[in-house]
Structures are given as C-alpha cells and as structure tokens.
PDB file of N, CA and C in Angstrom:
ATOM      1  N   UNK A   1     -22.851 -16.900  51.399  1.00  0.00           N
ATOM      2  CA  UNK A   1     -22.848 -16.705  49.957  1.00  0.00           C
ATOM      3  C   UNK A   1     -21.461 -16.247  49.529  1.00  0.00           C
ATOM      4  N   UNK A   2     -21.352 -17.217  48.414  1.00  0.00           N
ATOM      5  CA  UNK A   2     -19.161 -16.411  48.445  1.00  0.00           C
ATOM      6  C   UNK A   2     -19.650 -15.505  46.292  1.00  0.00           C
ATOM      7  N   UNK A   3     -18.960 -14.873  46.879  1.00  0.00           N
ATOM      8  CA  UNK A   3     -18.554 -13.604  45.489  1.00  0.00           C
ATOM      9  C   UNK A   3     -18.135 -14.817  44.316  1.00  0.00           C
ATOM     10  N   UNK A   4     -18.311 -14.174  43.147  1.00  0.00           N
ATOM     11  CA  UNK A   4     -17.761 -14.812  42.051  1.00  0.00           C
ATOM     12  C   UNK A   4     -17.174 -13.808  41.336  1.00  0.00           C
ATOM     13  N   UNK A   5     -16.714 -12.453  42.163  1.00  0.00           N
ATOM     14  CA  UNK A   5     -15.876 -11.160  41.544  1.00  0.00           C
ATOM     15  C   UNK A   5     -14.268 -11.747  41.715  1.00  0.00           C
ATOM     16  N   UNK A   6     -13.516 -12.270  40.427  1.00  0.00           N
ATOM     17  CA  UNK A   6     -12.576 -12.310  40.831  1.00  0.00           C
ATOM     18  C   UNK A   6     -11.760 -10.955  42.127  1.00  0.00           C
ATOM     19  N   UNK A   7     -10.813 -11.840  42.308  1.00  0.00           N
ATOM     20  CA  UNK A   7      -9.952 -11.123  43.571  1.00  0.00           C
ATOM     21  C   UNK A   7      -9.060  -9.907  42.112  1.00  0.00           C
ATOM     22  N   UNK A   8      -8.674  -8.770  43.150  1.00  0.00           N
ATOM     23  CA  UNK A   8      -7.679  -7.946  42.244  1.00  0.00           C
ATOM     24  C   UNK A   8      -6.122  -8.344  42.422  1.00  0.00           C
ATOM     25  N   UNK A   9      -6.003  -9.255  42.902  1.00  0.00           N
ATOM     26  CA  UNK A   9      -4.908  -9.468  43.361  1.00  0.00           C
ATOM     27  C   UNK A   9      -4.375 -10.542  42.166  1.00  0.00           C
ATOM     28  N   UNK A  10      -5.611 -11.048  41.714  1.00  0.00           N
ATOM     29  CA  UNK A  10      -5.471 -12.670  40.508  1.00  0.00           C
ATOM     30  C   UNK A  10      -5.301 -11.419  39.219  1.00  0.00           C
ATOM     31  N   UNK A  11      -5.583 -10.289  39.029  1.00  0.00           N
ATOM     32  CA  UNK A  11      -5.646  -9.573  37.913  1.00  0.00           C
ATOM     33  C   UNK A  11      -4.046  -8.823  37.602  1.00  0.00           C
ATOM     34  N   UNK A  12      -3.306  -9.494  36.150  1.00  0.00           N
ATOM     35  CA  UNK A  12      -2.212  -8.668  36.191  1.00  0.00           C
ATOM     36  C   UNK A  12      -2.351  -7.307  35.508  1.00  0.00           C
ATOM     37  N   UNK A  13      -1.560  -6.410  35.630  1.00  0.00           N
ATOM     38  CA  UNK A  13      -1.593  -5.162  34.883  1.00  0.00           C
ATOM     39  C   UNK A  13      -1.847  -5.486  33.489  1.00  0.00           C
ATOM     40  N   UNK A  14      -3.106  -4.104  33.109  1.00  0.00           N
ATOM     41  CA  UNK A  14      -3.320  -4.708  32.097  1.00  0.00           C
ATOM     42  C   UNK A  14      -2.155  -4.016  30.402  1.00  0.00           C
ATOM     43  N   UNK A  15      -1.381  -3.698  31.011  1.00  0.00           N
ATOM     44  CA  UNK A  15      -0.038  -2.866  30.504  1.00  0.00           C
ATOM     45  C   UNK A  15       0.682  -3.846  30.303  1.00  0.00           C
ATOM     46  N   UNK A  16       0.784  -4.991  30.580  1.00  0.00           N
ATOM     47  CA  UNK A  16       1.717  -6.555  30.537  1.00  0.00           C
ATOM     48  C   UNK A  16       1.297  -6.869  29.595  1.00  0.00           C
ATOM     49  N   UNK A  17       0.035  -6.771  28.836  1.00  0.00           N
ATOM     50  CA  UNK A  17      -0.378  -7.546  27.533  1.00  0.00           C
ATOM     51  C   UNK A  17      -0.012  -7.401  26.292  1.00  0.00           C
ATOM     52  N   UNK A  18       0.673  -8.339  25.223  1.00  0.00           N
ATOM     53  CA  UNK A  18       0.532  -7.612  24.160  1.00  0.00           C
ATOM     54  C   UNK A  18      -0.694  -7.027  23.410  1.00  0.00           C
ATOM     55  N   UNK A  19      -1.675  -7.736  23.621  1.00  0.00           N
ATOM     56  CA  UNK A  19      -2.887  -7.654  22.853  1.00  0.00           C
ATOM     57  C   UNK A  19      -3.071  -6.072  23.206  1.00  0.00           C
ATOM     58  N   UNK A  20      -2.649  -5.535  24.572  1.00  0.00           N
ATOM     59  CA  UNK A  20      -3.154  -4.088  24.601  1.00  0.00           C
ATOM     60  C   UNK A  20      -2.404  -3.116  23.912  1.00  0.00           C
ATOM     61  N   UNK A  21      -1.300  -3.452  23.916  1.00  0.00           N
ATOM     62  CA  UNK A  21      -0.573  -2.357  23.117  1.00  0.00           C
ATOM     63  C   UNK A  21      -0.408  -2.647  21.483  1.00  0.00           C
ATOM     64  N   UNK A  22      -0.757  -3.742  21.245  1.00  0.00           N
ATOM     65  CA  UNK A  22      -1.403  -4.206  19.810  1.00  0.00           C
ATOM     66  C   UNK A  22      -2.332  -3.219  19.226  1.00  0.00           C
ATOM     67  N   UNK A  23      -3.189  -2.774  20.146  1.00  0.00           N
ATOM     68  CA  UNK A  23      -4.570  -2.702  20.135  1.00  0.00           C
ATOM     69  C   UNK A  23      -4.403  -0.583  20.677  1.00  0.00           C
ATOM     70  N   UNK A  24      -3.480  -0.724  21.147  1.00  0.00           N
ATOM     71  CA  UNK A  24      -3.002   1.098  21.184  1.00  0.00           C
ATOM     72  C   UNK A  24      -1.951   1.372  20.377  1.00  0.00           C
ATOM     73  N   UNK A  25      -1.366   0.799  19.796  1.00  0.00           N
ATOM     74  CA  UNK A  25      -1.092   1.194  18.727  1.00  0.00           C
ATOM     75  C   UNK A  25      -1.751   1.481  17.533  1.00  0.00           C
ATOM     76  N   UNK A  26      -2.585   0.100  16.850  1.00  0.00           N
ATOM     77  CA  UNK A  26      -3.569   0.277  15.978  1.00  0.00           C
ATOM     78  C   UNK A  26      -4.391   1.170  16.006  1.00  0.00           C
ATOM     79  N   UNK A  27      -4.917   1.720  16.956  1.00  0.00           N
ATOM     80  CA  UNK A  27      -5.776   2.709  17.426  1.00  0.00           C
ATOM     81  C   UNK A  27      -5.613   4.134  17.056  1.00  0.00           C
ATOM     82  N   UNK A  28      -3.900   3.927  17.223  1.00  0.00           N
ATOM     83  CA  UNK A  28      -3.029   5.655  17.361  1.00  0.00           C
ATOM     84  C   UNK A  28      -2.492   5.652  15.762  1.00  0.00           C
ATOM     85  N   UNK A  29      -2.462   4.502  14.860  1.00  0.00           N
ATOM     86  CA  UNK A  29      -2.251   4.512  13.558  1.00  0.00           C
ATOM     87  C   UNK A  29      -3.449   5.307  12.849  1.00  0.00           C
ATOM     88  N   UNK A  30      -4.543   4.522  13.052  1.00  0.00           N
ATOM     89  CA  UNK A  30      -5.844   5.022  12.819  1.00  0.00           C
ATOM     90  C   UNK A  30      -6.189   5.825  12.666  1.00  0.00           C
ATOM     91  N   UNK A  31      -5.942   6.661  14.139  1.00  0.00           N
ATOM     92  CA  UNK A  31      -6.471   7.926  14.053  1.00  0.00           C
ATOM     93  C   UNK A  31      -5.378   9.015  13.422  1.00  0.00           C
ATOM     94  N   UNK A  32      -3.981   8.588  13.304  1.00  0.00           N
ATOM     95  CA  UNK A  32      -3.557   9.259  12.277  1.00  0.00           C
ATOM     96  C   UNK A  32      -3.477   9.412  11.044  1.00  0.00           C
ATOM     97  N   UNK A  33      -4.075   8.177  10.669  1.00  0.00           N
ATOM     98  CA  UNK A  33      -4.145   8.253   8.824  1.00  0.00           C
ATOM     99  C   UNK A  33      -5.562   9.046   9.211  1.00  0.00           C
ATOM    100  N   UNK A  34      -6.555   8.759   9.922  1.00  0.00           N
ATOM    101  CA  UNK A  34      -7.933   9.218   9.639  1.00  0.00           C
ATOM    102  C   UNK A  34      -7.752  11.221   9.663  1.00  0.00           C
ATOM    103  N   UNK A  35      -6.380  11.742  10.662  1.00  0.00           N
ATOM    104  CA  UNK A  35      -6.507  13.142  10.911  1.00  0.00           C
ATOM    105  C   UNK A  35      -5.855  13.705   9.574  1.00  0.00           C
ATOM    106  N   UNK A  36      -5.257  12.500   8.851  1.00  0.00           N
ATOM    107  CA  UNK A  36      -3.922  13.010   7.803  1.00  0.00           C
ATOM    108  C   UNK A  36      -5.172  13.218   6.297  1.00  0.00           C
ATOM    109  N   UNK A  37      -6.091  12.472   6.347  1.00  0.00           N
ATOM    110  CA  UNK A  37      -7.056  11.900   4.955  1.00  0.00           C
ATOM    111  C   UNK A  37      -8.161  13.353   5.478  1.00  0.00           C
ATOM    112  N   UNK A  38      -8.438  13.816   7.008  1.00  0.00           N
ATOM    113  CA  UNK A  38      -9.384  14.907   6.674  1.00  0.00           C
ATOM    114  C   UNK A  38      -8.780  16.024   6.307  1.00  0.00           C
ATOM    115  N   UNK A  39      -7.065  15.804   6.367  1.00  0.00           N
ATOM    116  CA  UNK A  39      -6.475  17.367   6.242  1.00  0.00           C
ATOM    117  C   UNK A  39      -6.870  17.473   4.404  1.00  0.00           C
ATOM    118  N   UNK A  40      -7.067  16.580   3.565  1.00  0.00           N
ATOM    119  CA  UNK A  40      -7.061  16.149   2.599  1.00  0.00           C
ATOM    120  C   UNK A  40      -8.233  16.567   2.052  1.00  0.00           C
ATOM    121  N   UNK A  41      -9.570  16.825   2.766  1.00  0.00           N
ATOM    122  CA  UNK A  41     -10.928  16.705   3.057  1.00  0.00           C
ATOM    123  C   UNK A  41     -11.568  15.367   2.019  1.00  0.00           C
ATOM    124  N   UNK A  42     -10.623  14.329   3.097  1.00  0.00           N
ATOM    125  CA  UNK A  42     -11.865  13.123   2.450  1.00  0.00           C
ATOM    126  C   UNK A  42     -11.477  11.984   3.778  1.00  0.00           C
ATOM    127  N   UNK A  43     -12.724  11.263   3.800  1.00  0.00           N
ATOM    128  CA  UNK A  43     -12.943  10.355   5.097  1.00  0.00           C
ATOM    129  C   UNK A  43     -12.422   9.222   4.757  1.00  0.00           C
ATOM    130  N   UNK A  44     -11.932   8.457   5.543  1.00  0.00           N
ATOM    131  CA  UNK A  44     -11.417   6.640   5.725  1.00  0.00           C
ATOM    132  C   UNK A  44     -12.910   6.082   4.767  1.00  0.00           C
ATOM    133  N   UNK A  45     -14.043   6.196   5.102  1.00  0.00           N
ATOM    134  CA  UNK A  45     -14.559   5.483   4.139  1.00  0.00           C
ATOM    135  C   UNK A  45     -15.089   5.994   2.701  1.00  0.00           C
ATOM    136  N   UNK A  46     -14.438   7.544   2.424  1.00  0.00           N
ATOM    137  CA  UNK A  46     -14.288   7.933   1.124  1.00  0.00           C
ATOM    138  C   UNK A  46     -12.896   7.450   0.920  1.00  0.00           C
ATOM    139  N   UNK A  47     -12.124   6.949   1.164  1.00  0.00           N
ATOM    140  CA  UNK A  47     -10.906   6.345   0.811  1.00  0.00           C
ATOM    141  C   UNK A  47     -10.902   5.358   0.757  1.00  0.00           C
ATOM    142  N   UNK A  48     -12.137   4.337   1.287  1.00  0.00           N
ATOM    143  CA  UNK A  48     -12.028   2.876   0.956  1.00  0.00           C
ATOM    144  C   UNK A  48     -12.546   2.919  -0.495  1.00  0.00           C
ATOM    145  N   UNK A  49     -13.281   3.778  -0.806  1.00  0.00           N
ATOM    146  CA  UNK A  49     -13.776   3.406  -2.241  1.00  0.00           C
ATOM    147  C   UNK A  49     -12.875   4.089  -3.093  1.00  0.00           C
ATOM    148  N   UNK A  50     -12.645   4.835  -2.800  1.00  0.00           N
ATOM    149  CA  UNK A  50     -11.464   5.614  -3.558  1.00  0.00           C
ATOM    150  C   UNK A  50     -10.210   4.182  -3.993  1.00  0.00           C
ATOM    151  N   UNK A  51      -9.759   3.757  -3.140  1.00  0.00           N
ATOM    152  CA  UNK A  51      -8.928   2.632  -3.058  1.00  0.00           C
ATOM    153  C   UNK A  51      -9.090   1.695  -3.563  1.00  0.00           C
ATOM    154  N   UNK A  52     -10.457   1.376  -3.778  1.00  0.00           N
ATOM    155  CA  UNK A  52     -10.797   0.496  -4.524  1.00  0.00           C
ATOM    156  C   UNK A  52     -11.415   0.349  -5.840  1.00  0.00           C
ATOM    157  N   UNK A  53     -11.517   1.366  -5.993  1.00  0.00           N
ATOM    158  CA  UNK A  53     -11.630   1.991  -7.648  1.00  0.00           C
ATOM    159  C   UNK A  53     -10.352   1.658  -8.148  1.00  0.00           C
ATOM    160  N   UNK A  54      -9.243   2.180  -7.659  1.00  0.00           N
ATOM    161  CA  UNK A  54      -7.802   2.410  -8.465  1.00  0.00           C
ATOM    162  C   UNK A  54      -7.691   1.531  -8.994  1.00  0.00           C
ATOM    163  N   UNK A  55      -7.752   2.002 -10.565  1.00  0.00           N
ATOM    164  CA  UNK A  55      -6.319   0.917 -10.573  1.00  0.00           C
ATOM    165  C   UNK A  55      -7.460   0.568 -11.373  1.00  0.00           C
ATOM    166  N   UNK A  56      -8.956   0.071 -11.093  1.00  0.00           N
ATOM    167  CA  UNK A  56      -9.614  -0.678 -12.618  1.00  0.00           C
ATOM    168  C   UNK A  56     -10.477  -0.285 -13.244  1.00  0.00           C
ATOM    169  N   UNK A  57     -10.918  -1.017 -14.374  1.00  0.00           N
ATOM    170  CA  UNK A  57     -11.668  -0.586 -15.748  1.00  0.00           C
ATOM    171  C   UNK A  57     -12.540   0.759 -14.777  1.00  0.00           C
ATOM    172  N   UNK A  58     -13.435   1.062 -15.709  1.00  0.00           N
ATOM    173  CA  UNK A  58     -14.707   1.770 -15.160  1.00  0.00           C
ATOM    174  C   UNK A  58     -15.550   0.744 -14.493  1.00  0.00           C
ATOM    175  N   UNK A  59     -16.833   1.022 -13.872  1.00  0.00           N
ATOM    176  CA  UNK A  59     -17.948   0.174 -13.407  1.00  0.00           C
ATOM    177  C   UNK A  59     -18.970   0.900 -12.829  1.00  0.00           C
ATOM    178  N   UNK A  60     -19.898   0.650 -12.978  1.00  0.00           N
ATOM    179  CA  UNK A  60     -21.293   1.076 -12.581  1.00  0.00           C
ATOM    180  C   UNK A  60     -21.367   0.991 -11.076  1.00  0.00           C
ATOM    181  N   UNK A  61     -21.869   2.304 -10.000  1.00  0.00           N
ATOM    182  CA  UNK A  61     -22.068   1.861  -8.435  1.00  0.00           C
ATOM    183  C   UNK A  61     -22.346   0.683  -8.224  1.00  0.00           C
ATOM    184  N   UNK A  62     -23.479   0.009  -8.931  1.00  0.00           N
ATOM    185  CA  UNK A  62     -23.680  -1.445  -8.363  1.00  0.00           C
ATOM    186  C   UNK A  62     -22.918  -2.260  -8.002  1.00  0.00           C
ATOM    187  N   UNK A  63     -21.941  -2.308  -9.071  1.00  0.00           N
ATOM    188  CA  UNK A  63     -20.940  -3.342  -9.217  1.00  0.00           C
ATOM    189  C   UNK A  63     -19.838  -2.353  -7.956  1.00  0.00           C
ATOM    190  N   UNK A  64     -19.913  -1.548  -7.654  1.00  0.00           N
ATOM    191  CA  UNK A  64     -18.594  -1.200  -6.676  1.00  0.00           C
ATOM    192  C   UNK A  64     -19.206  -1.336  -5.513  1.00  0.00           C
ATOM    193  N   UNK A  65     -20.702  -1.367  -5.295  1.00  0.00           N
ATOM    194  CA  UNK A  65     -20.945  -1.521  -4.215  1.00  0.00           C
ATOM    195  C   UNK A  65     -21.167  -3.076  -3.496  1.00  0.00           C
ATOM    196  N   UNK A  66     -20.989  -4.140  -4.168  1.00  0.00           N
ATOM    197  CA  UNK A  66     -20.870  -5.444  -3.689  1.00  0.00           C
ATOM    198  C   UNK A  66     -19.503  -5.546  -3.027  1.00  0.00           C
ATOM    199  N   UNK A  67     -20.009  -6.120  -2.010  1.00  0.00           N
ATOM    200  CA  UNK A  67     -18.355  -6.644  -1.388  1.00  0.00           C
ATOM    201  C   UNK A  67     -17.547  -7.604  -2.066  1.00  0.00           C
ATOM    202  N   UNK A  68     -16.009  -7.434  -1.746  1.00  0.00           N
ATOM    203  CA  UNK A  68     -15.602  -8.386  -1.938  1.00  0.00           C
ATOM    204  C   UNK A  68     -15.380  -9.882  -1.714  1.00  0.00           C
ATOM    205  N   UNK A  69     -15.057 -10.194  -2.683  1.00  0.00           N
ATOM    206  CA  UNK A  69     -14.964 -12.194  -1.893  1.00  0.00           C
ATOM    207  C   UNK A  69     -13.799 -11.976  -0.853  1.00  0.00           C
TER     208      UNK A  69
END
C-alpha cells in the first residue's frame, strides 16, 4: 500500500510565499486598526456602519441595514 502523504522534502518553506506574508501582514493591519478603534471604545463592525452612514442624507435602519450592490 503506498502513502498519498506528500513527501516533506516536495514542501517549500512556507515563508517563500507571497500569499503568506500577504496574508501576515493583513492580519497585523487588522488587528491594529481593530486595537486603535477599541482605544476609541467602538468595534470594526460599529465602524462599518458608522462608515457608512457618513457622508449621507438620514435613513431609516432598514434601509442601512440592506447590503450593498
């Protein structure tokens, strides 16, 4: 019966990728706007609506709570 675990030897570091440090960076952005918005005391998704209020007329929850196109 033969393995179907690739070999570690076929595996490159996974530190060679961009996608990973794409992906640790974004991560380390994140969590700094997210530590910078609680020093603030308001959350990433009290700031999405916040954000998306700005800026227009008034509107009823309903209407803010549909997504966008």
């Amino acid at each position: 019966m033969t393995s179907t675990k690739p070999s570690t030897q076929a595996l490159s570091d996974l530190k060679q990728h961009a996608g990973f440090w794409l992906r640790f960076v974004s991560n380390h952005v994140s969590h700094a706007f997210a530590r910078k918005l609680l020093s603030s005391g308001v959350t990433v998704a009290e700031w999405v609506v916040l954000r998306e209020m700005y800026g227009r007329d008034e509107m009823p929850p309903s209407v803010l709570a549909i997504a966008p196109e």
